[in-house]
C-alpha atoms as a PDB file:
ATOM      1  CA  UNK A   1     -28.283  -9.188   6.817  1.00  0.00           C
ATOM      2  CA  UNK A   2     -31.048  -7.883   8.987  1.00  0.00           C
ATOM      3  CA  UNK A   3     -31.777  -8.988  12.584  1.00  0.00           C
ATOM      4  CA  UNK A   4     -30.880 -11.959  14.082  1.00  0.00           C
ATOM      5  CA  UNK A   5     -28.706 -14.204  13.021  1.00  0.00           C
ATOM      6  CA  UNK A   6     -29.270 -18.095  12.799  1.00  0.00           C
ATOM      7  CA  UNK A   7     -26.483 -20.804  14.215  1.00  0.00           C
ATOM      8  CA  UNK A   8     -25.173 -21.094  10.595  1.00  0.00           C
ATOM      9  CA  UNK A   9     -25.438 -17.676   9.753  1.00  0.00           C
ATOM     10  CA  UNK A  10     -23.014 -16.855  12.531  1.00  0.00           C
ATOM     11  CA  UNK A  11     -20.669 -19.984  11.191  1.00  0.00           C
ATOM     12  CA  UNK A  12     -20.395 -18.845   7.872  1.00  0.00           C
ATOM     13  CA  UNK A  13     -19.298 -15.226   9.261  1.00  0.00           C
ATOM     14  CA  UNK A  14     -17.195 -16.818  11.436  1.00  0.00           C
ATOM     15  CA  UNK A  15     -15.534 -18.657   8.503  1.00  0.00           C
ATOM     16  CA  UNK A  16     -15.346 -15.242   6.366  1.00  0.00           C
ATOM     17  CA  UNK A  17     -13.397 -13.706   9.516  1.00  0.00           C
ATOM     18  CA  UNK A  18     -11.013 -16.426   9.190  1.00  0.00           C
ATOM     19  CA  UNK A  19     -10.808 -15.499   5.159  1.00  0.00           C
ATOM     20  CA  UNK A  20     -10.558 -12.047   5.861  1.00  0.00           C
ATOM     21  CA  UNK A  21      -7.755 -12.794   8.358  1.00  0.00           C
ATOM     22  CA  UNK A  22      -5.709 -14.677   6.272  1.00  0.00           C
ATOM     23  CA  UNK A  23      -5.910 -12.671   3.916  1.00  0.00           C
ATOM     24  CA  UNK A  24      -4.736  -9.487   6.165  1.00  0.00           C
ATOM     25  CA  UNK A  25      -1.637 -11.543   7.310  1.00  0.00           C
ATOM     26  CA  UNK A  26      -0.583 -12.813   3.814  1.00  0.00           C
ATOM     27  CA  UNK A  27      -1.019  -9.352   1.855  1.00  0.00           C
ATOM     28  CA  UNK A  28       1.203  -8.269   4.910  1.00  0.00           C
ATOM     29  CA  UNK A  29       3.928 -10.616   4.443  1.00  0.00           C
ATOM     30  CA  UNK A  30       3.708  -9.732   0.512  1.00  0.00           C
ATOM     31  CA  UNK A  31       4.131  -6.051   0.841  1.00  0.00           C
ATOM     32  CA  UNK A  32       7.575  -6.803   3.080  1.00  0.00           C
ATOM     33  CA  UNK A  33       8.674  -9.598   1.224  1.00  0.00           C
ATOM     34  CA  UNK A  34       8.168  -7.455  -2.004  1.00  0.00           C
ATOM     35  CA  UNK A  35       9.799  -4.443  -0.742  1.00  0.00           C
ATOM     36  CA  UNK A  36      12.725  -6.654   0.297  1.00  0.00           C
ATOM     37  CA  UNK A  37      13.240  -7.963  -2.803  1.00  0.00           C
ATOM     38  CA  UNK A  38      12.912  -4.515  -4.487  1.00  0.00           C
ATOM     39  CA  UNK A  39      15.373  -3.316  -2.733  1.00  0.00           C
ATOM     40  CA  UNK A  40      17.751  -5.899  -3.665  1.00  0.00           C
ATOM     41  CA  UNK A  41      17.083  -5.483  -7.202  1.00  0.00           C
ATOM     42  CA  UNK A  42      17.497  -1.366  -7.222  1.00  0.00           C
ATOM     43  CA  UNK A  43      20.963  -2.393  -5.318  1.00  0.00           C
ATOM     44  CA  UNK A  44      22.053  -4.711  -7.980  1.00  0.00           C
ATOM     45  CA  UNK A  45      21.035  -1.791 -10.544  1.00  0.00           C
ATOM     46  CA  UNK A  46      22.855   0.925  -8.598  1.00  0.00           C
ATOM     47  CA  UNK A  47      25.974  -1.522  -8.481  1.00  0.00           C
ATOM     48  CA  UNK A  48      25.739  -2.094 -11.922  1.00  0.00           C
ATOM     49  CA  UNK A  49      25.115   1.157 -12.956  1.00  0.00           C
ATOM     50  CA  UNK A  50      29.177   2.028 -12.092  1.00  0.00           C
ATOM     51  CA  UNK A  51      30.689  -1.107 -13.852  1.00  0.00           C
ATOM     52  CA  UNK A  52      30.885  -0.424 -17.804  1.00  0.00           C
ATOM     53  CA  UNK A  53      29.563  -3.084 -19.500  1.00  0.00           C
ATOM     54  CA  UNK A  54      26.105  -2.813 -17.305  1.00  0.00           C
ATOM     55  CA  UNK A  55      25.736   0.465 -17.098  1.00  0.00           C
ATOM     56  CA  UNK A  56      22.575   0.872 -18.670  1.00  0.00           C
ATOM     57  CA  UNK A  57      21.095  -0.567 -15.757  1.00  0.00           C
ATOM     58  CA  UNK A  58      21.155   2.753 -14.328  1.00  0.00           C
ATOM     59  CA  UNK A  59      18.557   4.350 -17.210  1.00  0.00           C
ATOM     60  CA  UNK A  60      16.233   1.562 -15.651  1.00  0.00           C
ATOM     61  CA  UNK A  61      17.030   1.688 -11.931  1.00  0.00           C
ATOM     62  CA  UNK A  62      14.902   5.353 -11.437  1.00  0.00           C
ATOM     63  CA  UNK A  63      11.819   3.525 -13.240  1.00  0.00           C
ATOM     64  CA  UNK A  64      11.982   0.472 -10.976  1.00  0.00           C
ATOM     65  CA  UNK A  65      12.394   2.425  -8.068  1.00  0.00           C
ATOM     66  CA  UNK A  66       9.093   3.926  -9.092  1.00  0.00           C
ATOM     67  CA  UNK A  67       7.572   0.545  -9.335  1.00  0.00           C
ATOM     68  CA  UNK A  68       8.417  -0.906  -6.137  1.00  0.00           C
ATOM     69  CA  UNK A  69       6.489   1.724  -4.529  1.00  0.00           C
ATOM     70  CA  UNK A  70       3.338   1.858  -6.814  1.00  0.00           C
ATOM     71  CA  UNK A  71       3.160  -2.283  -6.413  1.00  0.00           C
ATOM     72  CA  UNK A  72       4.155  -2.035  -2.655  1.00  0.00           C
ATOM     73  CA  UNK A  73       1.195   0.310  -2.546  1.00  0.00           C
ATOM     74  CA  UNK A  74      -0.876  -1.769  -4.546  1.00  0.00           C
ATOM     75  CA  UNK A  75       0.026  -4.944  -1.615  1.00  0.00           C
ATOM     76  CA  UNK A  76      -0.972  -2.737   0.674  1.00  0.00           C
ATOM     77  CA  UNK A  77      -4.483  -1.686  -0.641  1.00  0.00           C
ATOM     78  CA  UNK A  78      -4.955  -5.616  -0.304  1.00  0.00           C
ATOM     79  CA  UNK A  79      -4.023  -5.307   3.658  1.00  0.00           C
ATOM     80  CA  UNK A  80      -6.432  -1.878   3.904  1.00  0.00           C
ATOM     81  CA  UNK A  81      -9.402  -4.241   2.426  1.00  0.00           C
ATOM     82  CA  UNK A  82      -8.917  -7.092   4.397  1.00  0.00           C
ATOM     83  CA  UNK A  83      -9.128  -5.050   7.416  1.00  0.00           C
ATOM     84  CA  UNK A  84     -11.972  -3.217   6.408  1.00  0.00           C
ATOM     85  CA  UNK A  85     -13.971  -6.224   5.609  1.00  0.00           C
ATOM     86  CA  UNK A  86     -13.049  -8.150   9.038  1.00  0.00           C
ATOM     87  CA  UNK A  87     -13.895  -5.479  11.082  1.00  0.00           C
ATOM     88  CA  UNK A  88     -17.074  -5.240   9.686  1.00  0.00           C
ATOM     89  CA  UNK A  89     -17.746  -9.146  10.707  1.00  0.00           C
ATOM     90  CA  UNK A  90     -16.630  -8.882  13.812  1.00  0.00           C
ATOM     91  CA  UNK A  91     -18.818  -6.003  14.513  1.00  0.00           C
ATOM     92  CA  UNK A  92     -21.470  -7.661  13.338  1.00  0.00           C
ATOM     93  CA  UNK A  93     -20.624 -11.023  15.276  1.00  0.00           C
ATOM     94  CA  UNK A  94     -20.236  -8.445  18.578  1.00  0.00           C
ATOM     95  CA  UNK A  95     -24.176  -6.917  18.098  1.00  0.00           C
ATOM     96  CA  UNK A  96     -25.202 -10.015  17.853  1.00  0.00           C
ATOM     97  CA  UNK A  97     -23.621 -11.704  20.396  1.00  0.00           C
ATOM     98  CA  UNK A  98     -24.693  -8.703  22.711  1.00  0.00           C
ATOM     99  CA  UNK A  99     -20.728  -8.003  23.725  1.00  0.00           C
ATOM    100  CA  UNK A 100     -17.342  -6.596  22.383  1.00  0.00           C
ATOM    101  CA  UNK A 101     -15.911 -10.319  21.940  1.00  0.00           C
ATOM    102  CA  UNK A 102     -13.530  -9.400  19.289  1.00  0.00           C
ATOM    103  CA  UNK A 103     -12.112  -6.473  19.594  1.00  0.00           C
ATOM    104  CA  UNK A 104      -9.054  -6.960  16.908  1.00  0.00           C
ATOM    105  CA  UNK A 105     -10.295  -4.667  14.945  1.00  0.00           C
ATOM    106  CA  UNK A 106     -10.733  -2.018  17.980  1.00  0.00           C
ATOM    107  CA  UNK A 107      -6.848  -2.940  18.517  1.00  0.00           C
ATOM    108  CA  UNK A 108      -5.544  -2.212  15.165  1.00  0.00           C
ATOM    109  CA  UNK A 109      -7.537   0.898  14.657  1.00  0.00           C
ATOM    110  CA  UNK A 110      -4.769   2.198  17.784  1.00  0.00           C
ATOM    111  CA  UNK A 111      -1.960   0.412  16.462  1.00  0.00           C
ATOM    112  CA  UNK A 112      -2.001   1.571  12.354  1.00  0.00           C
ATOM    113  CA  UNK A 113      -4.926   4.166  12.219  1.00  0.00           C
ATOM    114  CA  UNK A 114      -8.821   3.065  10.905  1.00  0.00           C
ATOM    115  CA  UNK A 115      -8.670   1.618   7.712  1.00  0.00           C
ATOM    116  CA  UNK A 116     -10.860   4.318   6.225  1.00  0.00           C
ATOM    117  CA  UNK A 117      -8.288   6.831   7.172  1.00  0.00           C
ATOM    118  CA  UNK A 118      -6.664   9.226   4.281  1.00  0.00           C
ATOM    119  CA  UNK A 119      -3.863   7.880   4.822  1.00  0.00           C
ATOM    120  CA  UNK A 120       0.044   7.553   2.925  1.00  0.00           C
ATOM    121  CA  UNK A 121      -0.034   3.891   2.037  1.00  0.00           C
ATOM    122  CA  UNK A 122       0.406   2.363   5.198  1.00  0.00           C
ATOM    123  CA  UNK A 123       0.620   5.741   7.144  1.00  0.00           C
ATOM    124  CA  UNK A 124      -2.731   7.063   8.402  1.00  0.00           C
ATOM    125  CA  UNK A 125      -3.144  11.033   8.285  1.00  0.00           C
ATOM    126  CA  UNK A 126      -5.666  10.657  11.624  1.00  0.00           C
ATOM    127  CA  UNK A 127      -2.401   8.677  13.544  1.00  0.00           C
ATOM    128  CA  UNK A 128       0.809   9.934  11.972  1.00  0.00           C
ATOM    129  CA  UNK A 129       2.954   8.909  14.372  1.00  0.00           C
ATOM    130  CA  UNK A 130       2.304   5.602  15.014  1.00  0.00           C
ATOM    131  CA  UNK A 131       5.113   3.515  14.468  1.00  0.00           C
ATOM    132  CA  UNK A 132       3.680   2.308  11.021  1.00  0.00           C
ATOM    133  CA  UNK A 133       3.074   5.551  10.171  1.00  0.00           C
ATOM    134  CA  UNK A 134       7.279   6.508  11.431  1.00  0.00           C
ATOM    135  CA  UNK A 135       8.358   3.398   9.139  1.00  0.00           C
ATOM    136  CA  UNK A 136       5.990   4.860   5.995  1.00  0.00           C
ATOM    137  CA  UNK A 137       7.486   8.406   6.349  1.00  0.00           C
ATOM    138  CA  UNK A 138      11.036   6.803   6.684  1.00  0.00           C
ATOM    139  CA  UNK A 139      10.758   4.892   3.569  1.00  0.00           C
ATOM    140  CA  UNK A 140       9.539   7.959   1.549  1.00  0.00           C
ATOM    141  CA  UNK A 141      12.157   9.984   2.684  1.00  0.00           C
ATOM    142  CA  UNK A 142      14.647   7.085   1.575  1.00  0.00           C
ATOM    143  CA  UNK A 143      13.126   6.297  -1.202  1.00  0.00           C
ATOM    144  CA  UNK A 144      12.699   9.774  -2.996  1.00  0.00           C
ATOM    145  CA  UNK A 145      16.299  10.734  -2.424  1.00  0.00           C
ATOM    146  CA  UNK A 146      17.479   7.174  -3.914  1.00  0.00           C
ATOM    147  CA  UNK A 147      15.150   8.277  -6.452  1.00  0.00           C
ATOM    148  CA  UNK A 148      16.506  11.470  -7.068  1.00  0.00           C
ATOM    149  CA  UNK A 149      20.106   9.732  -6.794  1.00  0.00           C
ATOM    150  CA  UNK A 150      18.781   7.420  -9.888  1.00  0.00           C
ATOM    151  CA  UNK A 151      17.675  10.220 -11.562  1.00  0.00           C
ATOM    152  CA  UNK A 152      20.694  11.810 -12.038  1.00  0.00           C
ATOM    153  CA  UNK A 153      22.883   8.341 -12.497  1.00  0.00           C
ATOM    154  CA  UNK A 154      20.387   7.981 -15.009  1.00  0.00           C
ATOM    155  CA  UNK A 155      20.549  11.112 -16.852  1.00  0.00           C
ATOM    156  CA  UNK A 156      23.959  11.066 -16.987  1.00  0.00           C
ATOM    157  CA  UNK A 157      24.523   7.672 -18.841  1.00  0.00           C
ATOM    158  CA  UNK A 158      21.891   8.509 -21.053  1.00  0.00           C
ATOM    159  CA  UNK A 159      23.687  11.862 -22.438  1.00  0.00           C
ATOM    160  CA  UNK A 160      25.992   9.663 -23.632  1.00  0.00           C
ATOM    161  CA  UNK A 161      23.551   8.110 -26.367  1.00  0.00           C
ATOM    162  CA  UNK A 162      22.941  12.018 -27.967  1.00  0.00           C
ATOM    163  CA  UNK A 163      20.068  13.500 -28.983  1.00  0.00           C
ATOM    164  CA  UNK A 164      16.938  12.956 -29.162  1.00  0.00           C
ATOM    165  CA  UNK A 165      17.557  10.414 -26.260  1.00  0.00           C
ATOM    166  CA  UNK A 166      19.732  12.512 -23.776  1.00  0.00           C
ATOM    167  CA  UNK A 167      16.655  15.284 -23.979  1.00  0.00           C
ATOM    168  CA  UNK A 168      13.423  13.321 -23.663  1.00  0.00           C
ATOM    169  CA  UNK A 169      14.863  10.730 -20.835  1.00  0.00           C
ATOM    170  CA  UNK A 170      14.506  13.207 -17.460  1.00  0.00           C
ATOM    171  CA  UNK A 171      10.978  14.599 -18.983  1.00  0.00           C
ATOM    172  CA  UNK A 172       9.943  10.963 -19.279  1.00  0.00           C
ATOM    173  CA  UNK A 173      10.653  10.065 -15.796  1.00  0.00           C
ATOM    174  CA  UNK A 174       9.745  12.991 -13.962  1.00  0.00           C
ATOM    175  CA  UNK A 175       6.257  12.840 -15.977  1.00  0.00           C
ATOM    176  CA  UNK A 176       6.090   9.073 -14.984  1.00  0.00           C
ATOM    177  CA  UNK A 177       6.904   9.602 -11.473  1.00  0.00           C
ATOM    178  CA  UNK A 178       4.289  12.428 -11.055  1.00  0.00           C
ATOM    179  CA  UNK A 179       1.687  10.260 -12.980  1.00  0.00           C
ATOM    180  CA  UNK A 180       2.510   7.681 -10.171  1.00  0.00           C
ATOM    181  CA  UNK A 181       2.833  10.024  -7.265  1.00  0.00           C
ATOM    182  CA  UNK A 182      -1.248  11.980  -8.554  1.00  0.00           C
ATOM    183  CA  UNK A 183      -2.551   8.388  -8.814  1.00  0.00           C
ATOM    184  CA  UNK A 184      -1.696   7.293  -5.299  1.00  0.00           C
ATOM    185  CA  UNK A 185      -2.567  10.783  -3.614  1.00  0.00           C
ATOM    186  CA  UNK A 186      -6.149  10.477  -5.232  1.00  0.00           C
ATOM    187  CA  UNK A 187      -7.009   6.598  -4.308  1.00  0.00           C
ATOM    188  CA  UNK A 188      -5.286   6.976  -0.602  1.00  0.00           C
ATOM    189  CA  UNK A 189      -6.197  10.316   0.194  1.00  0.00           C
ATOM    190  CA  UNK A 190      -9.503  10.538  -2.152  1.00  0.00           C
ATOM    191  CA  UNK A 191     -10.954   7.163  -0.431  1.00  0.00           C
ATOM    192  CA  UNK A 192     -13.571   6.725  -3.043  1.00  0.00           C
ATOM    193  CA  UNK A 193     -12.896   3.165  -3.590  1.00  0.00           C
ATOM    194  CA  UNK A 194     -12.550   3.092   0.351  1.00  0.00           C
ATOM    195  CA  UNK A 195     -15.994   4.855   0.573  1.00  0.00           C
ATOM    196  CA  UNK A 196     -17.723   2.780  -1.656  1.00  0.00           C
ATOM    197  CA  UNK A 197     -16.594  -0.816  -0.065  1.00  0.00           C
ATOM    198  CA  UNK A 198     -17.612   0.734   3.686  1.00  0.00           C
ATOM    199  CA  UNK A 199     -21.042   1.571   2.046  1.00  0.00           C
ATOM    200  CA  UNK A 200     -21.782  -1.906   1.002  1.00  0.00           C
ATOM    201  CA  UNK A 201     -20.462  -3.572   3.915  1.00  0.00           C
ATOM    202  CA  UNK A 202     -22.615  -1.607   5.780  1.00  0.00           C
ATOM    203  CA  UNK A 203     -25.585  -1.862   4.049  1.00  0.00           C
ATOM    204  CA  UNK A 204     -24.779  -6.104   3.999  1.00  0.00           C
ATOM    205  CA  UNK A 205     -23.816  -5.966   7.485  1.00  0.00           C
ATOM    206  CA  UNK A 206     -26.497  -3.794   9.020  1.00  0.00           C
ATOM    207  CA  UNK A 207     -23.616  -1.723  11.008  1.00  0.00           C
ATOM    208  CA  UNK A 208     -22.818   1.766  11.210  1.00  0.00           C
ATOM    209  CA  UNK A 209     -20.061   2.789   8.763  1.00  0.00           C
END
């Protein structure tokens, strides 16, 4: 999208922004509805967990622990390319109008970090203490010690069931849990996916990445 832009050009990236927007505002309502409703779930598990005849719901609460943070994650990469795609438009809708006109994108860059940041989830690595970035640490924190809680509610319902069972259940969880942890470090922290959707923008956009 070289040079100047026509009336309708500018309409139709005017109409993208709004796309891109709404998009940004419902992944972010997702991601804390989700995590809300996780969290009610891996209470009802934990409460179960102590009453005998649902006990078993503590072998499952340590693996759905795990998976309200990998799809909470997942809601999140949503938000990170929403924000990365309006901020291109509205850079390209501020050289073209000859002005910083929309400056969102200038905003949130203070407020959670630049979307291309390594970052923990929501937590940028270039702005760690942001309050974002606070909340993100907080819910680690939380959330690996419930973890490590389930673990061991876990474990110890499952010696009950002997062997092989009682043996292969903590090496099956820890193994899933670091196969979950080495995926999000590499796709947060790696940014190739980040890289590669910057690239294209810019080369569409004609911007600086």
């Amino acid at each position: 999208m070289n040079g100047s832009l026509t009336p309708d050009g500018l309409r139709v990236l005017e109409a993208q922004l709004g796309r891109m927007r709404a998009m940004l505002y419902r992944y972010y309502e997702l991601f804390f509805r989700f995590l809300g409703g996780g969290l009610v779930a891996c209470g009802l598990l934990f409460i179960g967990s102590f009453w005998g005849p649902t006990q078993a719901a503590g072998l499952l609460l340590p693996f759905v622990i795990l998976y309200v943070g990998f799809h909470a994650a997942n809601l999140f990469s949503y938000v990170i390319f929403a924000r990365t795609y309006a901020a291109a438009i509205e850079r390209r809708i501020n050289r073209e109008l000859g002005a910083e006109i929309l400056v969102a994108h200038r905003l949130e860059d203070v407020y959670f970090g630049a979307p291309g940041d390594a970052r923990l989830v929501a937590a940028s690595l270039r702005r760690p203490l942001t309050m974002v970035a606070a909340e993100t640490w907080h819910t680690a924190i939380a959330g690996a010690a419930l973890f490590v809680v389930a673990a061991l509610i876990g474990n110890a319902t499952i010696q009950r069931a002997g062997q092989p069972w009682s043996s292969l259940y903590l090496p099956a969880l820890v193994g899933w849990a670091l196969l979950n942890g080495a995926y999000l470090g590499w796709y947060f922290l790696g940014r190739r996916d980040q890289r590669a959707i910057e690239a294209i923008l810019a080369d569409a956009y004609d911007i600086a990445e």
